[in-house]
Protein backbone atom coordinates (compact mmCIF):
# COMPACT_ATOMS: atom_id res chain seq x y z
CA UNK A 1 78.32 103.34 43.42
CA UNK A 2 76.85 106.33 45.02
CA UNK A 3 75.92 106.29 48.80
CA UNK A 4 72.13 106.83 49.14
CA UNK A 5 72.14 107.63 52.37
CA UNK A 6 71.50 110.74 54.02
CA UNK A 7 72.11 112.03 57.70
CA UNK A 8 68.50 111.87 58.98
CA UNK A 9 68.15 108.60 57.81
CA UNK A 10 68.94 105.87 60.18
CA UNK A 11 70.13 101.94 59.19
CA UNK A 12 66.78 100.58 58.42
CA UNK A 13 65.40 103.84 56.20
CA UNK A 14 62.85 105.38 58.89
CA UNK A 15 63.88 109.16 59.27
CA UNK A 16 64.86 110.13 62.58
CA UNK A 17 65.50 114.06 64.12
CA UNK A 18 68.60 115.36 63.45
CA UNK A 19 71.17 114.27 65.94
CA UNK A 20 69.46 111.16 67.20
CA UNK A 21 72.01 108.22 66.91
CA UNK A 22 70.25 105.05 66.04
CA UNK A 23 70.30 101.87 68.39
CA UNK A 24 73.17 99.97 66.67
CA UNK A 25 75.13 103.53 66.62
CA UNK A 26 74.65 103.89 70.21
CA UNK A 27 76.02 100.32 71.34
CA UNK A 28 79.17 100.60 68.52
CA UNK A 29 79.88 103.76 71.07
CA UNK A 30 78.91 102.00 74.05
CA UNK A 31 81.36 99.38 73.06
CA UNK A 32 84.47 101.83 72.11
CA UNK A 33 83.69 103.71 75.59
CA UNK A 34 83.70 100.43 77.41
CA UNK A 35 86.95 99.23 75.76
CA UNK A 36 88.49 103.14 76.67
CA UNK A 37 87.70 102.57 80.49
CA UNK A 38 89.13 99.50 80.43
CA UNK A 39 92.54 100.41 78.95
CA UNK A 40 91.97 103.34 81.53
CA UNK A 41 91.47 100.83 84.35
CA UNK A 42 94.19 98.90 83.44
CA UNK A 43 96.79 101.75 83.30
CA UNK A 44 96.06 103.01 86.22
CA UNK A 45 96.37 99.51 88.47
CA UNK A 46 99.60 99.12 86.58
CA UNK A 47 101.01 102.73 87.52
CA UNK A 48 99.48 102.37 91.18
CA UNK A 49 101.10 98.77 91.73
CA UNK A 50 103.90 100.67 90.25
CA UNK A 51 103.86 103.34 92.78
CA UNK A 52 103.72 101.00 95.70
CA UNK A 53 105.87 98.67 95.00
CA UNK A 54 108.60 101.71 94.80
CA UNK A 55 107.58 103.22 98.25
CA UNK A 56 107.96 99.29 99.64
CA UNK A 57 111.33 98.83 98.52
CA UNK A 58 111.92 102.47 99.72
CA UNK A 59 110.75 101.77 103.21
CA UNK A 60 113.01 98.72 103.15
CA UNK A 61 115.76 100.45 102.19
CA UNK A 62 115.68 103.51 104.03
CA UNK A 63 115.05 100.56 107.42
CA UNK A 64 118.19 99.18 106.05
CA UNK A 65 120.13 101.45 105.53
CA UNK A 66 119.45 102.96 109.03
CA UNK A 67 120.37 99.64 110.29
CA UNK A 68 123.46 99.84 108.49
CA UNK A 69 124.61 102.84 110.32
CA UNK A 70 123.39 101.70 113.33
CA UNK A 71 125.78 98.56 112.79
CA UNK A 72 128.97 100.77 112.02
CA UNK A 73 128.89 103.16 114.66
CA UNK A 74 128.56 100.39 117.01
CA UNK A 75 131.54 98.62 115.75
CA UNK A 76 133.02 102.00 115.31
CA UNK A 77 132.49 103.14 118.95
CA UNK A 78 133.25 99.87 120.51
């Protein structure tokens, strides 16, 4: 079956100007760019909860680790 339709005409038949997107093709990309940001979104609070959680357990290791030392030269010295 052959497809009737041409580029300037929209869904319903009316003619529209060339390069007008009709309502339903507007929210079909309104939906995809909604879905987009939200994978976007999401990424991004998983690499940032990421990225703090690794500079926590830095900080509590590097306060550790200092305590460490502190602890053998003190024995050490003593």
């Amino acid at each position: 079956m052959a497809n009737t339709w041409n580029e300037h005409e929209a869904l319903d038949g009316r003619n529209r100007e060339k390069g007008m997107i009709t309502q339903v093709e507007f929210r079909i990309f309104q939906r995809e760019i909604q879905q987009v940001l939200q994978a976007i979104q999401t990424t991004l609070a998983k690499e940032i909860t990421c990225s703090v959680k690794v500079r926590w357990v830095a900080k509590i290791l590097e306060k550790g680790l200092i305590l460490l030392v502190n602890a053998i030269q003190f024995h050490v010295g003593s």
